[in-house]
Structure formats: structure tokens, C-alpha cells
Protein backbone atom coordinates (compact mmCIF):
# COMPACT_ATOMS: atom_id res chain seq x y z
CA UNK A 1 0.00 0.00 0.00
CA UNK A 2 1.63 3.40 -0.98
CA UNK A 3 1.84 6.71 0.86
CA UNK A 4 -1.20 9.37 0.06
CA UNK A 5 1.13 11.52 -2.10
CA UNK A 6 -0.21 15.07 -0.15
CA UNK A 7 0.46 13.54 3.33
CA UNK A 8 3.82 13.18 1.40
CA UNK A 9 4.65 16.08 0.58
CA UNK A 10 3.18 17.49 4.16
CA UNK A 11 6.37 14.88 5.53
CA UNK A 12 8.85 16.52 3.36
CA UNK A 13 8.12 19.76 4.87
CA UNK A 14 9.13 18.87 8.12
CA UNK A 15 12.41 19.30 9.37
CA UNK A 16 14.77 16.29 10.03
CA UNK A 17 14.42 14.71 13.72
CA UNK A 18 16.54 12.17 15.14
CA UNK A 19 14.29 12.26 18.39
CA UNK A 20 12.23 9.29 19.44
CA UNK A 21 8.86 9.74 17.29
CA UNK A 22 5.04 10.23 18.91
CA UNK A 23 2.82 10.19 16.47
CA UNK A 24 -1.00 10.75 17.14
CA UNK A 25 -4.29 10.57 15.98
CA UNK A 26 -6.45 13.95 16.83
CA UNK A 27 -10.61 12.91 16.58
CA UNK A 28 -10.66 11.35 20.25
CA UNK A 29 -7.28 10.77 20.99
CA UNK A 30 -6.96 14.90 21.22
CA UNK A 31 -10.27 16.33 20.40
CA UNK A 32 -13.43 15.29 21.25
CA UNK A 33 -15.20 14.17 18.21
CA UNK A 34 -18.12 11.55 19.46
CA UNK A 35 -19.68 13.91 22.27
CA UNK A 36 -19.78 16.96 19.84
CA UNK A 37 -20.75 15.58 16.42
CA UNK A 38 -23.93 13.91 17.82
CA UNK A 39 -25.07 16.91 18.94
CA UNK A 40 -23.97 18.85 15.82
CA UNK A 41 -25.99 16.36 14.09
CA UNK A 42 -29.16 17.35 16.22
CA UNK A 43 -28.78 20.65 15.60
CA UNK A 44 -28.44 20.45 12.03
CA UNK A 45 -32.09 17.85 12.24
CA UNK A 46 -30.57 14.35 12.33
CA UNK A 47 -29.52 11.88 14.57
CA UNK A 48 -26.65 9.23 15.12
CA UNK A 49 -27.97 5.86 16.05
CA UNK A 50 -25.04 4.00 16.65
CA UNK A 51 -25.53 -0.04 15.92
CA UNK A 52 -22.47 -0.47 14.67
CA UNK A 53 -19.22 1.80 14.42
CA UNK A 54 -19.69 3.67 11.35
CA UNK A 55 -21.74 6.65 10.14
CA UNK A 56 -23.09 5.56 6.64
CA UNK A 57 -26.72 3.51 7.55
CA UNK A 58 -26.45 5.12 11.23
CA UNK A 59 -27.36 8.99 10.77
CA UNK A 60 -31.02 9.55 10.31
CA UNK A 61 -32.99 12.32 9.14
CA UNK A 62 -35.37 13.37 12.25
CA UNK A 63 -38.37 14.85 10.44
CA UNK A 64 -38.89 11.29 8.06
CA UNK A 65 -37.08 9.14 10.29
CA UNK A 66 -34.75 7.82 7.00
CA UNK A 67 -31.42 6.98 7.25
CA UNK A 68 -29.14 9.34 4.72
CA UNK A 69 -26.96 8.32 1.81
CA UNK A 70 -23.18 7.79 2.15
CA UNK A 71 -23.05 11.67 0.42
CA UNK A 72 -25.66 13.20 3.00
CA UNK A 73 -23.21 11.54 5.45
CA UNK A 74 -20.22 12.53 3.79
CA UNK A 75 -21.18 16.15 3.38
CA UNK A 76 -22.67 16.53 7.43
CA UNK A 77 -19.10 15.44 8.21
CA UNK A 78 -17.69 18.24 6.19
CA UNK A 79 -19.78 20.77 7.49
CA UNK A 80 -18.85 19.85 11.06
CA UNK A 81 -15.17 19.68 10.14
CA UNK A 82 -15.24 23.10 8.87
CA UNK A 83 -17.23 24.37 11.88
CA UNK A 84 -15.26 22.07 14.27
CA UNK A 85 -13.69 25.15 16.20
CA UNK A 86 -17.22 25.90 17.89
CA UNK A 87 -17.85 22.28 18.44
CA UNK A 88 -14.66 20.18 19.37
CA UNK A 89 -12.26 20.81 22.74
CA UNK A 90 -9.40 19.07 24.41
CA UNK A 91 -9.54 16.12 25.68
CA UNK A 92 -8.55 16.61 29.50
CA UNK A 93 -4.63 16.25 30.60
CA UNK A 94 -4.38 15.76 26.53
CA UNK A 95 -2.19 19.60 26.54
CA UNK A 96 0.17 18.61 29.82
CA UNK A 97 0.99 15.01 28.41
CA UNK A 98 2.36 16.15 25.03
CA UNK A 99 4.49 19.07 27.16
CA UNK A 100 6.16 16.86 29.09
CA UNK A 101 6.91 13.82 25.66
CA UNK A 102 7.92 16.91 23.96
CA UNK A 103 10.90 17.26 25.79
CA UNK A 104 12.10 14.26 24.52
CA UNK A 105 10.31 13.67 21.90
CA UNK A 106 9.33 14.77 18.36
CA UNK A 107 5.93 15.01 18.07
CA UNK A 108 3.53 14.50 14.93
CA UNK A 109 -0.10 14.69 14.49
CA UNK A 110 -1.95 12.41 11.98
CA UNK A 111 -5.16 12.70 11.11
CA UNK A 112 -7.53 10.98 9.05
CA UNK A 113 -9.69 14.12 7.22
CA UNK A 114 -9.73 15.49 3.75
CA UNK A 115 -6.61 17.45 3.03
CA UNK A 116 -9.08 20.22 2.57
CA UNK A 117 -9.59 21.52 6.06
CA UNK A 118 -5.81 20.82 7.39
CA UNK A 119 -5.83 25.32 7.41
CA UNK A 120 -8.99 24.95 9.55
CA UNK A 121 -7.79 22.34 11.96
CA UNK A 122 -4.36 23.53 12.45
CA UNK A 123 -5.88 27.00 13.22
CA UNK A 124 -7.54 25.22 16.10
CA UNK A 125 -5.24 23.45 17.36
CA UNK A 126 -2.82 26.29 17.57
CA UNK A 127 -5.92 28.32 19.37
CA UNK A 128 -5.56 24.87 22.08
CA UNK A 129 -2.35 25.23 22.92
CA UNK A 130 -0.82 22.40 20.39
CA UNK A 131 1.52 23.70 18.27
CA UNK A 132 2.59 20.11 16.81
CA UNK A 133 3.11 19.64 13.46
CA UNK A 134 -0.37 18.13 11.94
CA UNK A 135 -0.58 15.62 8.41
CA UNK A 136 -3.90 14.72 7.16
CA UNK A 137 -4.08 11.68 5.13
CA UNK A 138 -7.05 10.66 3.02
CA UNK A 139 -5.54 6.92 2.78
CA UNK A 140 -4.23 4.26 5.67
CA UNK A 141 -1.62 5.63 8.17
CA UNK A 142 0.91 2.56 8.54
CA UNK A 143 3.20 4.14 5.08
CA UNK A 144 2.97 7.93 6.62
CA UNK A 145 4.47 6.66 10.03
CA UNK A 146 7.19 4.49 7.91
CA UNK A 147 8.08 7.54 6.08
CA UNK A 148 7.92 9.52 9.46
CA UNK A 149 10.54 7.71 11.02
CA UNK A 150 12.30 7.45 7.88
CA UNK A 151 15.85 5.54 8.29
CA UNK A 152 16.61 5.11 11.27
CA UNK A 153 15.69 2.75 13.93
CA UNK A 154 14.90 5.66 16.45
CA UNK A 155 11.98 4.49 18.83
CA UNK A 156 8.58 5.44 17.32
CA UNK A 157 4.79 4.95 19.12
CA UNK A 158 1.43 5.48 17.88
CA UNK A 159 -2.14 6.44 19.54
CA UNK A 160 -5.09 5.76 18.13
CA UNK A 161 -8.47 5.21 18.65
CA UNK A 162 -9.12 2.92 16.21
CA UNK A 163 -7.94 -1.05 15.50
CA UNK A 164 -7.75 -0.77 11.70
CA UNK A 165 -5.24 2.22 11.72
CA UNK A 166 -2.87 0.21 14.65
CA UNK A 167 -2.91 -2.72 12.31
CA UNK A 168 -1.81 -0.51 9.61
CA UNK A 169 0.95 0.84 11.78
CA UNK A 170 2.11 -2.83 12.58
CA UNK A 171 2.24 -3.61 9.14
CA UNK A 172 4.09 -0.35 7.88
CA UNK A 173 6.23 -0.50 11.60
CA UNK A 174 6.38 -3.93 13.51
CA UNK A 175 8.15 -2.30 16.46
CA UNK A 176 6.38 0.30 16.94
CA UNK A 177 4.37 0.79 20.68
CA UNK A 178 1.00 1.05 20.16
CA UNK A 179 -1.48 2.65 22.42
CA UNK A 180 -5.33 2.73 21.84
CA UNK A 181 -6.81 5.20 23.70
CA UNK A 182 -10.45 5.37 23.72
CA UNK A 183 -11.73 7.81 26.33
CA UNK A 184 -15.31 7.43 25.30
CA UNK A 185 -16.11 3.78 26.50
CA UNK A 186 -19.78 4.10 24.86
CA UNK A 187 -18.46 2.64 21.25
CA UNK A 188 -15.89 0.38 22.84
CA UNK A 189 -18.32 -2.86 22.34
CA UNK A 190 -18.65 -1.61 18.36
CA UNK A 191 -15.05 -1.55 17.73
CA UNK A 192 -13.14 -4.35 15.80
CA UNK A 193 -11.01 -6.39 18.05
CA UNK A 194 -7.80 -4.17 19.47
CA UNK A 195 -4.91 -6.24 17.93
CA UNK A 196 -2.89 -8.16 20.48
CA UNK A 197 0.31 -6.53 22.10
CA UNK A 198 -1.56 -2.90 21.58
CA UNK A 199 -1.45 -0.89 24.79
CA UNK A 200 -5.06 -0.13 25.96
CA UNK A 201 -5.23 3.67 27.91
CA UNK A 202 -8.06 5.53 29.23
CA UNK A 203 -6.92 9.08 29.67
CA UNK A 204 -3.78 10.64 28.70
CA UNK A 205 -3.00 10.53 33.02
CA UNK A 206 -2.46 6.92 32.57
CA UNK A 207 -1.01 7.14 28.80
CA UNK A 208 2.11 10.03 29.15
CA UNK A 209 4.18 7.74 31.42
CA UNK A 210 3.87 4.51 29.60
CA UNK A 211 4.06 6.44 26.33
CA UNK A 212 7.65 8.02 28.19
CA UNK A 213 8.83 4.77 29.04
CA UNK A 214 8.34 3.50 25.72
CA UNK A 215 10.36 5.70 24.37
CA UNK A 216 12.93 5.46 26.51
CA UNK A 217 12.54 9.39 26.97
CA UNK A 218 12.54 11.21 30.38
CA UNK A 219 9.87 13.39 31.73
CA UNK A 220 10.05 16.23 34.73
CA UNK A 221 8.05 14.01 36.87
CA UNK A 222 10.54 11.28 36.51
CA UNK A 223 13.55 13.40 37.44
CA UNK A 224 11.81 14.57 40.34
């Protein structure tokens, strides 16, 4: 499977980094994305009946009570994207975990949007206090974290909230650490299986340290 050639070109941007690498997902790993859209959704005269984990045959239309077409689907998510500043924040501790990796680590943010609203969602991150460099990708993450780490055999670990995108990043990078953090348990029966030797977290409390060690990098509480 290749590399989505604009999440390419977004790598070649970035500067050399011989640092361990952190790379993480931002739609509930950082931001909040299942507590918000539901209720952008409602607002917008629809609702999200989750029976399985996916949106297409789940988002209804409240007035007839019909489910929409992949497109209807497709285009709600867009407009919530490009509104996402009024309806996504931080995931709690999410701001103070990455400030204390950073020391040690380089730090990338990969998401999985349309290249189209990277302007909008770097604009709010930067406004939440996460200057990181951010890559969207449009295709499966495993050949952007290869190319990330480039080569070297530097350390690298990966948090997501979904299984298919850890597979991808053991197929792409065998020895990576993965981490799935979930903090929303409500979809956690819905999810494909969490592939074994994956690192299950709750908050990013219990992730930084583990996510530290794993790296082999050294944070201020440690030295203390």
C-alpha cells in the first residue's frame, strides 16, 4: 500500500528529527469528536444511532425518520469539520501530556480528514495550545508513520483510537508501541477487536508515562 502523495509532501516539509517519534491521531485521541458531532448532528435535524461503528446507515434524518446516503453523510461530516472550532475541545490532561513527551520527543499529528480543512484544523489546534506539526491523510496511516521515522531505527509509538489504523501501523512498523486510547467507553463494544500486544489507555493521566517509558525518553516528573 503506498503513501497518500499530499500527506507526502506534508512529511517533506518537516524538518529532520533524530528524536524518538510520537505520532497521534487527533478525533478522540486529542479532540473530542463523538460527544460533539452527535449533537452537531441534532442541531443540524438528524440523529446518530449508533448499531455499529460507522456513520453511513447510522445517521437519520429526524423529520422522516430515513437513514441518509453515504453523500448526505459525507457532506454533514464536512460541514462539522469546517465548523469544528465551535464544536470540538481538548480532551482533559491531553495539553500537559504532550508538554512533558515533547521534551524528549518529536511530536507528529496524523489525522484521518480530507486534506481540505488541514488550514482549519491547524488553526484550532494552535488556538488549544498544540503547536505540533499536523498531516492529514485521506488513505491508511501505517506508510505515513514508515516515512515519518524514515531511516533510522529511532523508537517510534502510535495512539489511536481505532484497531484498523494500529494494524496498519504494525504492518508499515512492527516495532512500533501502540497505544489505543479510547476515552469514550460508549463505542468500545462496536469496535473491531484491538490487535494483540496494543497498549489499551483511558486518559492521557495513565497514557504520558507509559508512552515516556516506551520511548525510553525522560519526563520532569521522573527526574523529580
Amino acid at each position: 500500500m503506498s503513501i497518500d502523495p499530499e500527506t507526502l509532501r506534508q512529511i517533506e516539509e518537516l524538518s529532520l528529527d533524530p528524536r524518538p517519534l510520537l505520532v497521534l491521531d487527533v478525533d478522540d485521541v486529542l479532540l473530542h469528536f463523538i460527544n460533539p458531532f452527535p449533537r452537531f448532528l441534532e442541531a443540524n435535524g438528524h440523529e446518530l444511532r449508533m448499531g455499529s461503528f460507522r456513520l453511513t446507515g447510522n445517521v437519520f434524518e429526524k423529520a422522516s425518520g430515513r437513514p441518509l446516503e453515504q453523500e448526505q453523510v459525507r457532506a454533514l461530516l464536512d460541514a462539522f469539520f469546517a465548523a469544528q472550532a465551535e464544536w470540538q475541545t481538548l480532551h482533559d490532561g491531553a495539553a500537559e501530556a504532550l508538554a512533558e513527551l515533547r521534551r524528549g520527543a518529536e511530536i507528529v499529528m496524523l489525522t484521518a480528514m480530507p486534506h481540505r480543512f488541514r488550514d482549519i484544523r491547524r488553526a484550532h489546534l494552535d488556538a488549544l495550545g498544540l503547536p505540533y506539526p499536523l498531516l492529514t491523510t485521506e488513505m491508511a496511516k501505517g506508510p505515513a508513520i514508515a516515512r515519518l521515522r524514515g531511516d533510522t531505527s529511532r523508537p517510534v509509538a502510535f495512539v489511536d483510537d481505532l484497531p484498523p489504523n494500529l494494524v496498519s501501523a504494525r504492518e508499515f512498523v512492527p516495532d512500533a508501541h501502540l497505544f489505543h486510547l479510547m476515552v469514550d467507553e460508549r463505542l468500545r463494544t462496536l469496535l473491531p477487536p484491538v490487535p494483540a500486544g496494543v497498549t489499551l489507555v483511558q486518559s492521557w493521566t495513565q497514557a504520558q508515562p507509559l508512552i515516556a517509558e516506551a520511548l525510553g525518553i525522560q519526563t520532569s516528573a521522573a527526574r523529580t
